[in-house]
C-alpha atoms as a PDB file:
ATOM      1  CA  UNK A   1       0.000   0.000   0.000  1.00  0.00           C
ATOM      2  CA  UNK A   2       1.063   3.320  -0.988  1.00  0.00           C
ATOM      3  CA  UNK A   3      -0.413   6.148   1.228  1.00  0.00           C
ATOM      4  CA  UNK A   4      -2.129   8.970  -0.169  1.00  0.00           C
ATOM      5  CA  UNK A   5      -0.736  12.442   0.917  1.00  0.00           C
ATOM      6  CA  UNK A   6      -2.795  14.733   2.967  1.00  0.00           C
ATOM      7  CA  UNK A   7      -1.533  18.252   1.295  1.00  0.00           C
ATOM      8  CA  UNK A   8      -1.183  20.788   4.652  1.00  0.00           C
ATOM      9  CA  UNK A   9      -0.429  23.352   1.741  1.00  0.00           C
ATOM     10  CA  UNK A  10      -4.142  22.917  -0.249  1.00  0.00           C
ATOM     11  CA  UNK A  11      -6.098  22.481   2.566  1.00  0.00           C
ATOM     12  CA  UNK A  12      -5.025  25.183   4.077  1.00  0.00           C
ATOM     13  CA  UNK A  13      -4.983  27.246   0.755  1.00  0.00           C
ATOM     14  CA  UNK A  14      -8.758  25.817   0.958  1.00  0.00           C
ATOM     15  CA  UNK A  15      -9.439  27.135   4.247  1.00  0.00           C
ATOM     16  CA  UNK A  16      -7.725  30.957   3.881  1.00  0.00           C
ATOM     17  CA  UNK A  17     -10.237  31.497   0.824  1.00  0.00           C
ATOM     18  CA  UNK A  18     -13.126  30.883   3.120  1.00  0.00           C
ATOM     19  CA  UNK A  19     -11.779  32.928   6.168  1.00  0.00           C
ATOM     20  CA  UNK A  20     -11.108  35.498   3.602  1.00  0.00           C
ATOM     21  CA  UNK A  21     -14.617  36.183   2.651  1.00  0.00           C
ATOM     22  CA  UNK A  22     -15.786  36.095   6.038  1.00  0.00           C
ATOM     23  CA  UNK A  23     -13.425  38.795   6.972  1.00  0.00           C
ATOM     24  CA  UNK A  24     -14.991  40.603   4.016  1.00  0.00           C
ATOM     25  CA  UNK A  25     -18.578  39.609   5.377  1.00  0.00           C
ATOM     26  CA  UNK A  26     -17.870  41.286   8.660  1.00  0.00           C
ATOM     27  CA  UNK A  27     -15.722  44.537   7.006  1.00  0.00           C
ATOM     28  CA  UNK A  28     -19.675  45.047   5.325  1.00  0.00           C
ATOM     29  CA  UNK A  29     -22.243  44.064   8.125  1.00  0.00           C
ATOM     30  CA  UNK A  30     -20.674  44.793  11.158  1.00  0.00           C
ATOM     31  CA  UNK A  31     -18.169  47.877   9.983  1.00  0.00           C
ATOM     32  CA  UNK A  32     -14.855  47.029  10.924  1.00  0.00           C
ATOM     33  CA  UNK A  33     -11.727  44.560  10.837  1.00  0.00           C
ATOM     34  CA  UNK A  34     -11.047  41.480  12.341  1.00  0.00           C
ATOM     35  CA  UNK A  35      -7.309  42.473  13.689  1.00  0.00           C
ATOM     36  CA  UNK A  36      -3.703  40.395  15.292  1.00  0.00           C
ATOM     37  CA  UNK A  37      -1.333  41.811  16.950  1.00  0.00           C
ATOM     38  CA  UNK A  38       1.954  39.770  17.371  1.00  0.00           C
ATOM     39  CA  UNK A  39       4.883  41.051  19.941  1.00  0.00           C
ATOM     40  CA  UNK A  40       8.044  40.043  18.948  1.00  0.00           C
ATOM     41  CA  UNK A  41      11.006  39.967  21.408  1.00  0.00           C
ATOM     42  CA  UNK A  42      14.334  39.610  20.948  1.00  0.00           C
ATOM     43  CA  UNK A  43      16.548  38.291  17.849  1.00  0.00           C
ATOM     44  CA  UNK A  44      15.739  34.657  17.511  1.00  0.00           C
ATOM     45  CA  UNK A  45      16.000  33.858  13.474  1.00  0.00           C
ATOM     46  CA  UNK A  46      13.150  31.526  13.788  1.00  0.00           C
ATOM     47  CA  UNK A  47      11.098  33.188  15.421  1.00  0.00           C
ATOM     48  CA  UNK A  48      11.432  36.608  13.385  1.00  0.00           C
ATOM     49  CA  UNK A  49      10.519  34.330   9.868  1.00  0.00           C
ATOM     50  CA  UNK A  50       7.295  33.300  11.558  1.00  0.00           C
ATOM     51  CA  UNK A  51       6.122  36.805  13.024  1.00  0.00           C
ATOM     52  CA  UNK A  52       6.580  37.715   9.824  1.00  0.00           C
ATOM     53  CA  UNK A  53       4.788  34.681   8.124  1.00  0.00           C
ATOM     54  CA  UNK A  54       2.156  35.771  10.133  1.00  0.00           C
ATOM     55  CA  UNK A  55       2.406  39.213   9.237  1.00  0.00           C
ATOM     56  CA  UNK A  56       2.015  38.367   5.340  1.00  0.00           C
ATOM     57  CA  UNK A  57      -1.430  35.718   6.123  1.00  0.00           C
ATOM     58  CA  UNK A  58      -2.906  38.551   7.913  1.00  0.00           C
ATOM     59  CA  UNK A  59      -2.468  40.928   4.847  1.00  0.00           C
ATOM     60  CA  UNK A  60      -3.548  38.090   2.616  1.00  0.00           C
ATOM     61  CA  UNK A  61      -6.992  37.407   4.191  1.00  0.00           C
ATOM     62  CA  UNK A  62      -7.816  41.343   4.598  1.00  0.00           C
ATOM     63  CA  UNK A  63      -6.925  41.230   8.493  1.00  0.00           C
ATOM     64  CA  UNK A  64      -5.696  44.258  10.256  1.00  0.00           C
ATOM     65  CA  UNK A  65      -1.845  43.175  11.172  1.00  0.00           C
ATOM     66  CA  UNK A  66      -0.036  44.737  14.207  1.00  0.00           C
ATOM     67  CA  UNK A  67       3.455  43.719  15.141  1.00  0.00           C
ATOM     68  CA  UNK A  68       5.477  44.634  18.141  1.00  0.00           C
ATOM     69  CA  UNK A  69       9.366  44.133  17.530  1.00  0.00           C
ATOM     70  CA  UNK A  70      10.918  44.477  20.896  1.00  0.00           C
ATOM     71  CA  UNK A  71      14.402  44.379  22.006  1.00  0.00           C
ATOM     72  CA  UNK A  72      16.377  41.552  23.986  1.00  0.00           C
ATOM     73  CA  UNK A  73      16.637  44.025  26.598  1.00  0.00           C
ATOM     74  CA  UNK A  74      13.393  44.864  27.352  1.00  0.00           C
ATOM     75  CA  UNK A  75      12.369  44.216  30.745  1.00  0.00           C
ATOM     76  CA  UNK A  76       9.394  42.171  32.310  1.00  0.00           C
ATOM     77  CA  UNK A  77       7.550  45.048  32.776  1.00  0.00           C
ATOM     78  CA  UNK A  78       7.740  46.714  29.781  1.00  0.00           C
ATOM     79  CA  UNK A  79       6.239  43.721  27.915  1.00  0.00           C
ATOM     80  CA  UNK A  80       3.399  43.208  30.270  1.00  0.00           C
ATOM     81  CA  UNK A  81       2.689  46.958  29.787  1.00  0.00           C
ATOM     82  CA  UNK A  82       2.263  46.219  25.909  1.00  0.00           C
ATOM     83  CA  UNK A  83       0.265  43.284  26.559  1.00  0.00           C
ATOM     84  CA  UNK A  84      -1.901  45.243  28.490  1.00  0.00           C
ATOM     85  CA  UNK A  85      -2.203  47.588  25.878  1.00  0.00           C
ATOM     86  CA  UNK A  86      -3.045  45.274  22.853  1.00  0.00           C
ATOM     87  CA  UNK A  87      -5.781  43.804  25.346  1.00  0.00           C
ATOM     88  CA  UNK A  88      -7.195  47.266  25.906  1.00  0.00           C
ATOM     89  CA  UNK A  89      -7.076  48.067  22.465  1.00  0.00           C
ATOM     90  CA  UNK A  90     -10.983  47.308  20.006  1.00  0.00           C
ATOM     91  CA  UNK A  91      -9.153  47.287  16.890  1.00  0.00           C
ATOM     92  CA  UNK A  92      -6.934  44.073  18.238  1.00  0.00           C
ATOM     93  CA  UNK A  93      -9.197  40.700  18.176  1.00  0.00           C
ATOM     94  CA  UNK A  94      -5.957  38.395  18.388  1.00  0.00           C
ATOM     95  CA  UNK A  95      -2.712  38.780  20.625  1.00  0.00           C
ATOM     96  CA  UNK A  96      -0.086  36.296  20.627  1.00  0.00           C
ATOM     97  CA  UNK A  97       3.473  36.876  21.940  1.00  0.00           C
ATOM     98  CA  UNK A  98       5.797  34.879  19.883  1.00  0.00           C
ATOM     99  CA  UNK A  99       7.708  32.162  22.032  1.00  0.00           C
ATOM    100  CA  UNK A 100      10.759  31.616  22.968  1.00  0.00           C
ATOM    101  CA  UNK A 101      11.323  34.755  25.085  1.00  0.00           C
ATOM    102  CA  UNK A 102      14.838  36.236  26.307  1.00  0.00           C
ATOM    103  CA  UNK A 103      15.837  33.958  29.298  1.00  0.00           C
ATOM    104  CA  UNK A 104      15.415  36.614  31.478  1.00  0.00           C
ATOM    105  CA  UNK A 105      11.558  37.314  30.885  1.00  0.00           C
ATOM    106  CA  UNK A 106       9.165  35.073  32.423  1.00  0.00           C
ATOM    107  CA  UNK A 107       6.478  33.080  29.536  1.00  0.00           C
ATOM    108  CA  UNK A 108       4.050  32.111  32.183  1.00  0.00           C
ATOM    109  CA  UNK A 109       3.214  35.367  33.509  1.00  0.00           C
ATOM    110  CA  UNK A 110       3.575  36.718  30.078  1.00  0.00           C
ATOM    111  CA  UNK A 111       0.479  34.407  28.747  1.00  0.00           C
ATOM    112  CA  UNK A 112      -1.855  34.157  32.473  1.00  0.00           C
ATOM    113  CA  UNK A 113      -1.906  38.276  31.375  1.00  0.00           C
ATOM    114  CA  UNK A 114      -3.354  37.645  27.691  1.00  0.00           C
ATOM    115  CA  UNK A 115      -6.699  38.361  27.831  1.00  0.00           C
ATOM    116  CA  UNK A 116      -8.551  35.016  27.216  1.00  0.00           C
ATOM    117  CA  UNK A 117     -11.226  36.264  24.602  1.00  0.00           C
ATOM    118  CA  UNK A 118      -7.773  37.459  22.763  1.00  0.00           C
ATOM    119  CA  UNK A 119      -5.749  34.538  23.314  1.00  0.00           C
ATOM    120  CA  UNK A 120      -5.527  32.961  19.361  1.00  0.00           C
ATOM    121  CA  UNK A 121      -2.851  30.790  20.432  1.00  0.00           C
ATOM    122  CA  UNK A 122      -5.237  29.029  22.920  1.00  0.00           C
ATOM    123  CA  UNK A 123      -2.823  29.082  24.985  1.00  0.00           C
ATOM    124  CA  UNK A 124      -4.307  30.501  28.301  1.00  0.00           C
ATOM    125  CA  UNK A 125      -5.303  28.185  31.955  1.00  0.00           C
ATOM    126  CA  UNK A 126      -8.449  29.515  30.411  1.00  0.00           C
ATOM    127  CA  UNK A 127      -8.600  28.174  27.461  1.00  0.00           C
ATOM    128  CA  UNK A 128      -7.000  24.849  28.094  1.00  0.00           C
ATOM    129  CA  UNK A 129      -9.654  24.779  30.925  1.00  0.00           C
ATOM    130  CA  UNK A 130     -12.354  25.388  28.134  1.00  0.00           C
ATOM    131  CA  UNK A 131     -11.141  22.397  25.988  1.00  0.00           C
ATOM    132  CA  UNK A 132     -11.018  19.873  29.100  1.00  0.00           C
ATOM    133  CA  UNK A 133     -14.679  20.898  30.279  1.00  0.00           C
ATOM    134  CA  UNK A 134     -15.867  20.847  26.892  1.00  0.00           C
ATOM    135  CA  UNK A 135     -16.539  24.666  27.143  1.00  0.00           C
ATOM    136  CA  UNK A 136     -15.905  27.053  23.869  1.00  0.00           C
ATOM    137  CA  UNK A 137     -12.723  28.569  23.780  1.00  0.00           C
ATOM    138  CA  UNK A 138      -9.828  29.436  21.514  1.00  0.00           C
ATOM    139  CA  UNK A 139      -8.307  26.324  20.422  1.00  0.00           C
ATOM    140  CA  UNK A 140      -4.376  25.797  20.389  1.00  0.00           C
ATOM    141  CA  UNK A 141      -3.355  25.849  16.633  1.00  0.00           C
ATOM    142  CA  UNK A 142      -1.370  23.144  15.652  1.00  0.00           C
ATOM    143  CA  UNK A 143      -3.777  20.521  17.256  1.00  0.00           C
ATOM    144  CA  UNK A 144      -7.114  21.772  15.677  1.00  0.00           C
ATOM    145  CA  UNK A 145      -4.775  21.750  12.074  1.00  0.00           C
ATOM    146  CA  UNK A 146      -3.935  17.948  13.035  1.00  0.00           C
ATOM    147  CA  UNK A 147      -8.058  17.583  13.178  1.00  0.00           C
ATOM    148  CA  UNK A 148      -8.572  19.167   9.935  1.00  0.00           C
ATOM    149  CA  UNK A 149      -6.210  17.086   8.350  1.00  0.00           C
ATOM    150  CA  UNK A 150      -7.265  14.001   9.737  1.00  0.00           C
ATOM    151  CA  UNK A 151     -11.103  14.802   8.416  1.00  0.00           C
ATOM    152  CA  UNK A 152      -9.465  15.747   4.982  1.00  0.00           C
ATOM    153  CA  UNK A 153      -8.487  12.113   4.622  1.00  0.00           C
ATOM    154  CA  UNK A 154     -12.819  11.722   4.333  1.00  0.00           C
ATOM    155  CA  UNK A 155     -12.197   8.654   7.062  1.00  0.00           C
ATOM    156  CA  UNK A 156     -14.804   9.000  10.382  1.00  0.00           C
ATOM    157  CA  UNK A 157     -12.892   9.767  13.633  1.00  0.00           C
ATOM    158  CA  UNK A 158     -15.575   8.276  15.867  1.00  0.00           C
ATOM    159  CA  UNK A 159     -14.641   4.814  16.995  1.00  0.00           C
ATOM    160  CA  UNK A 160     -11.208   4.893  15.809  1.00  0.00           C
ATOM    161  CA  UNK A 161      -7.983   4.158  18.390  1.00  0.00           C
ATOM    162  CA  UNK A 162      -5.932   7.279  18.186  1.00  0.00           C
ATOM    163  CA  UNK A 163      -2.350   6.945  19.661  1.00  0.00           C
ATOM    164  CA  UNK A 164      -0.436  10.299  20.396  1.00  0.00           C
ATOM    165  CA  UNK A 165       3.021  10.788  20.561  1.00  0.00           C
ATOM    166  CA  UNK A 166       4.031  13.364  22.839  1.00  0.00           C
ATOM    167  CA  UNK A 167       2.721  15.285  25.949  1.00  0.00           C
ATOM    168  CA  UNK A 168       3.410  18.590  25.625  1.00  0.00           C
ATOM    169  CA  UNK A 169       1.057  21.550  26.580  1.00  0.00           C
ATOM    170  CA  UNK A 170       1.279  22.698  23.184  1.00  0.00           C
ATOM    171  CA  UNK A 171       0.426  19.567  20.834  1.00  0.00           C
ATOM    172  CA  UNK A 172      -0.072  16.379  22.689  1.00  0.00           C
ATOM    173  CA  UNK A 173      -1.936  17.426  25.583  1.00  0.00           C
ATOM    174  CA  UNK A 174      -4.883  19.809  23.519  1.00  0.00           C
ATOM    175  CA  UNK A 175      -4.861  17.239  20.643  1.00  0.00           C
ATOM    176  CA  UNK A 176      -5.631  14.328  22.866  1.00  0.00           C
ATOM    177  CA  UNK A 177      -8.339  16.526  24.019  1.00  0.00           C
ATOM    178  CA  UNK A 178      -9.867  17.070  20.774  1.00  0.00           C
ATOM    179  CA  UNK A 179      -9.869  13.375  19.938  1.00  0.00           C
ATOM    180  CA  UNK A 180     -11.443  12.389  22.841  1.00  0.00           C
ATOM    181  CA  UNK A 181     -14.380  15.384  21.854  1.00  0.00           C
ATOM    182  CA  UNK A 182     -14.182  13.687  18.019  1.00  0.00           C
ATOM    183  CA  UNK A 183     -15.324  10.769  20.253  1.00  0.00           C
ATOM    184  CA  UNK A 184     -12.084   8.460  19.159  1.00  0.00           C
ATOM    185  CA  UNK A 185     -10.686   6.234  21.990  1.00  0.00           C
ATOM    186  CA  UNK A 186      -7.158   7.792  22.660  1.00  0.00           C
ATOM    187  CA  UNK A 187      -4.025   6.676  24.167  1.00  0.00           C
ATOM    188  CA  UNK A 188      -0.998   9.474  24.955  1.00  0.00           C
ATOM    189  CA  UNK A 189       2.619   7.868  24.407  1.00  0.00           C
ATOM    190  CA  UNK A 190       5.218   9.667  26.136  1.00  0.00           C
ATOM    191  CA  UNK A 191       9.187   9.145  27.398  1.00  0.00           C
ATOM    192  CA  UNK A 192       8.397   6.662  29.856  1.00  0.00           C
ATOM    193  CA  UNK A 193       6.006   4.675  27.982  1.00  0.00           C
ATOM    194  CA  UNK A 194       6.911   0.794  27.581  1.00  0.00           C
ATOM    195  CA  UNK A 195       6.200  -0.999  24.319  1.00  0.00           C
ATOM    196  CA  UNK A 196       5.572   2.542  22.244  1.00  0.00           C
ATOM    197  CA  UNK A 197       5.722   0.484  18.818  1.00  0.00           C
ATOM    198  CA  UNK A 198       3.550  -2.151  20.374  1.00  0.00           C
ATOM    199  CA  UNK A 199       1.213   0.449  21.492  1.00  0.00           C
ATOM    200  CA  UNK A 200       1.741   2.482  18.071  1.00  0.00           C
ATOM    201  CA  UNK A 201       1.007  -0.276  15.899  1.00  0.00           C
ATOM    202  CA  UNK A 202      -2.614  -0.497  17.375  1.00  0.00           C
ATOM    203  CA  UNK A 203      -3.293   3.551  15.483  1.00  0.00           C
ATOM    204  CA  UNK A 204      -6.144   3.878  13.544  1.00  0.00           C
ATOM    205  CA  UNK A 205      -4.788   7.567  13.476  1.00  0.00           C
ATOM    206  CA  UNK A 206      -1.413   8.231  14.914  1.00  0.00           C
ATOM    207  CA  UNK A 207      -0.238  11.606  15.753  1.00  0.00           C
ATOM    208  CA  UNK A 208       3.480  11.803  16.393  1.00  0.00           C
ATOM    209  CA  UNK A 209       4.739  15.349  18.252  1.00  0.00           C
ATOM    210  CA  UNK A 210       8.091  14.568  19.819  1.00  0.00           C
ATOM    211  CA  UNK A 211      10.587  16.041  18.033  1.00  0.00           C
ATOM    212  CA  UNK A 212      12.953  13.080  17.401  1.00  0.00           C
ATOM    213  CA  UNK A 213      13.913  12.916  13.707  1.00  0.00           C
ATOM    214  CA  UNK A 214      12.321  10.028  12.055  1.00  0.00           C
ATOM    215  CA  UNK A 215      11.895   8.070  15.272  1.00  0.00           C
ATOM    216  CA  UNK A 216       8.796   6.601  13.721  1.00  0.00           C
ATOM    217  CA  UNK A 217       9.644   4.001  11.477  1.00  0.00           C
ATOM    218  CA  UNK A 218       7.656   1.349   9.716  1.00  0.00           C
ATOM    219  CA  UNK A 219       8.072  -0.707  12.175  1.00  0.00           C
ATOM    220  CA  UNK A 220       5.438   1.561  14.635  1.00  0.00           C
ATOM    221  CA  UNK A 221       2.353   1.731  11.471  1.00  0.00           C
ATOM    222  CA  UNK A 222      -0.516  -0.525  11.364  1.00  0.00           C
ATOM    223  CA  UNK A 223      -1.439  -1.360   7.875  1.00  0.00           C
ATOM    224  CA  UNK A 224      -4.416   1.527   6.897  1.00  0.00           C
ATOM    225  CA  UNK A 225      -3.432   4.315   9.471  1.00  0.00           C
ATOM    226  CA  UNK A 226      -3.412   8.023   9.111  1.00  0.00           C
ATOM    227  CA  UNK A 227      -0.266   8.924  10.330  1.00  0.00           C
ATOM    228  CA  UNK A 228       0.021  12.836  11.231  1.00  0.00           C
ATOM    229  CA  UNK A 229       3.377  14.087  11.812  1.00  0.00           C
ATOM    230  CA  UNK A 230       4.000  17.101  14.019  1.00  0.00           C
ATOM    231  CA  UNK A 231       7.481  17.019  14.384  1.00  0.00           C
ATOM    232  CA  UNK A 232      10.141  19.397  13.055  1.00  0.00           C
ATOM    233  CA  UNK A 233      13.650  18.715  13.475  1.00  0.00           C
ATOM    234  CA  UNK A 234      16.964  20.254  11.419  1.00  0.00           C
ATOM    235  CA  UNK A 235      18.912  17.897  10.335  1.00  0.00           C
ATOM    236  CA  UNK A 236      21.905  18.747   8.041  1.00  0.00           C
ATOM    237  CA  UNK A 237      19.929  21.926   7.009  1.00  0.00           C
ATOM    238  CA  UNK A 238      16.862  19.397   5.954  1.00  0.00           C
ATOM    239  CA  UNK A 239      13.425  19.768   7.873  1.00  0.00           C
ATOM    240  CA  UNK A 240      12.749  16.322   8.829  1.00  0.00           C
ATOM    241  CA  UNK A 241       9.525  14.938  10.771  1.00  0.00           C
ATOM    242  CA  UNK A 242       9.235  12.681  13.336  1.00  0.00           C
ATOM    243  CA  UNK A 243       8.078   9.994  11.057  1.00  0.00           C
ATOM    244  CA  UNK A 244      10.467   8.402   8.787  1.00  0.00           C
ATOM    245  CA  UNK A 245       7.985   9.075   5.770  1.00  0.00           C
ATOM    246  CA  UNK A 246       9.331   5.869   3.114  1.00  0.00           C
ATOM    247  CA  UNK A 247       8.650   3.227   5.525  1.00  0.00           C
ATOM    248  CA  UNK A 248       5.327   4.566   7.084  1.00  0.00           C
ATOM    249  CA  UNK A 249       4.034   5.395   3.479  1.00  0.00           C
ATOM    250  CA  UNK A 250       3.878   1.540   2.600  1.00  0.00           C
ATOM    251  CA  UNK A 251       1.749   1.135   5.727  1.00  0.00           C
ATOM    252  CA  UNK A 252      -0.188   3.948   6.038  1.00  0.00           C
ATOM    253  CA  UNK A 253      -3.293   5.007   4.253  1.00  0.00           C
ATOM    254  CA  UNK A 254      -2.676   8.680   4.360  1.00  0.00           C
ATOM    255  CA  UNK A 255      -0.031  10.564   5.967  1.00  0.00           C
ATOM    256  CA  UNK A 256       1.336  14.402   6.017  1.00  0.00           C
ATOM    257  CA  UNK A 257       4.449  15.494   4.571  1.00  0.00           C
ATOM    258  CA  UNK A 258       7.132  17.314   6.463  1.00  0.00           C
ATOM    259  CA  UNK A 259       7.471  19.987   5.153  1.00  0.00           C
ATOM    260  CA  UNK A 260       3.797  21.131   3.966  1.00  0.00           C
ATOM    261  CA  UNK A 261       1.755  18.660   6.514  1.00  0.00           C
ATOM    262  CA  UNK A 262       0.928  20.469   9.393  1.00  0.00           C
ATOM    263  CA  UNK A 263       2.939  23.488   9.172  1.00  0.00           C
ATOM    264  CA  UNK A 264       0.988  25.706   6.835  1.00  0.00           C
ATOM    265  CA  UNK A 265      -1.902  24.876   8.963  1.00  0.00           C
ATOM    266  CA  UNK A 266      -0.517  26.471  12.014  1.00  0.00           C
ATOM    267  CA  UNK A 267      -0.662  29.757  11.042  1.00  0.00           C
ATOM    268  CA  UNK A 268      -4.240  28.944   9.098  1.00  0.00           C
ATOM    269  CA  UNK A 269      -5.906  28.136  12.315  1.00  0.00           C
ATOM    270  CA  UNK A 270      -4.319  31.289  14.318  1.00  0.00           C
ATOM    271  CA  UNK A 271      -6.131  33.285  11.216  1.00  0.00           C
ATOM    272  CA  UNK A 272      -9.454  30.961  11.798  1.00  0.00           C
ATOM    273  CA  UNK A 273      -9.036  31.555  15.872  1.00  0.00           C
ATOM    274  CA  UNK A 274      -8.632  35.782  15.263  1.00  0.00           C
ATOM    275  CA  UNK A 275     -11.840  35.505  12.716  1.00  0.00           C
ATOM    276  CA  UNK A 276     -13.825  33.833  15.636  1.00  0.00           C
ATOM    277  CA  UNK A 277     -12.354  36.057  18.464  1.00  0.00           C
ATOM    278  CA  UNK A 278     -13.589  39.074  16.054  1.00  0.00           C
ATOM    279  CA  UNK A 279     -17.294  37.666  15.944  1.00  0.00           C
ATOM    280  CA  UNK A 280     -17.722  37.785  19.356  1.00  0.00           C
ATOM    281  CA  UNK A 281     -16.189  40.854  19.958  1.00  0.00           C
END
């Protein structure tokens, strides 16, 4: 079996087209422009090519775009004054500050001050608290772009074993969650689990967010899976996943590409999140 490719890149093309007339719906009826700010600070490479990613997607859709470029000096206080101003602010719907921070500047206070009905990153105690209660909230990004793909592949979540890789705050945790709501039976894999290609080989839909180059091998796919892969790891200059993609493609029935699997629908669902903070504003 050859898997078929679940395209992060088209859906997500898909996707954009529809947020982009709803921004346009809401410019006419309700007079004014769904709007993200982004604080940026410090000189991290990465981190500067995605604030500015974000900065073109806004554009893109019609959005209002605000970015904050602050310097590595700035001090704790200074930051939580800006986030208190982009929370203040009508014209911002969205507010993310872009992680990693300077050492020196605290990310936990930094996000328990985002306003909650402004968090797009879905990152807040609030929010979280909203997806475990079955509440609505914003929803973290990555993980509701793992759902979409998974319901691109046209195969029913309900029912299925799902087996995640990884239980971080940011993917494994939230996209557990969401599986569970999708009314799949989940398991969470993590460092300390025994057997994990025992366990792994009983996916219906296997998410893998660990950030181990290609640790995934054949060996972990059951014959007909959707295999999502998370990860992104540099390796010789090369963006590789967690999933060595060959080997799981001759088990899998569909599977995302790294690069242009998940990726692309990061910043999609941080466009979908502002567009839904901006309705109920």
């Amino acid at each position: 079996m050859a898997a078929q490719v679940i395209s992060g890149k088209a859906l997500a093309k898909k996707i954009r087209e529809g947020i982009k007339q709803d921004v346009e719906r809401i410019k006419q009826e309700r007079g004014f422009t769904p709007g993200l700010a982004v604080i940026l600070v410090g000189d991290d490479p990465a981190s500067h090519t995605y604030v500015n990613n974000k900065e073109k997607s806004c554009i893109e859709v019609g959005m209002n775009s605000f970015v904050d470029r602050m310097p590595a000096e700035t001090t704790m206080e200074e930051l939580l004054a800006k986030v208190d101003e982009y929370n203040a602010r009508e014209d911002v719907h969205g507010l993310l500050v872009q992680f990693p921070l300077p050492k020196h500047l605290d990310e936990k206070k930094v996000l328990a001050r985002i306003a909650p009905e402004k968090d797009v990153d879905g990152l807040t105690v609030e929010n979280a608290g909203a997806l475990l209660s079955g509440l609505p909230g914003l929803v973290s990004c990555t993980p509701a772009g793992v759902i979409e793909l998974i319901k691109e592949s046209g195969e029913e979540i309900s029912g299925k074993h799902a087996v995640v890789v990884g239980r971080s705050n940011l993917v494994g945790k939230p996209v557990s969650m969401l599986l569970l709501n999708e009314n799949a039976t989940v398991t969470m894999c993590h460092s300390r689990t025994q057997n994990l290609a025992e366990v792994c080989r009983t996916a219906d839909i296997l998410v893998a967010a660990i950030g181990k180059p290609e640790f995934i091998t054949g060996d972990f796919i059951k014959e007909g899976a959707i295999v999502i892969d998370v990860g992104t790891s540099r390796v010789n200059g090369k963006l590789k996943g967690d999933v060595l993609f060959d080997e799981a493609a001759e088990k899998a029935a569909y599977i995302t590409p790294v690069p242009g699997g998940v990726g692309p629908m990061t910043i999609t669902m941080l466009l979908k999140n502002t567009l839904i903070a901006a309705e109920r504003a």
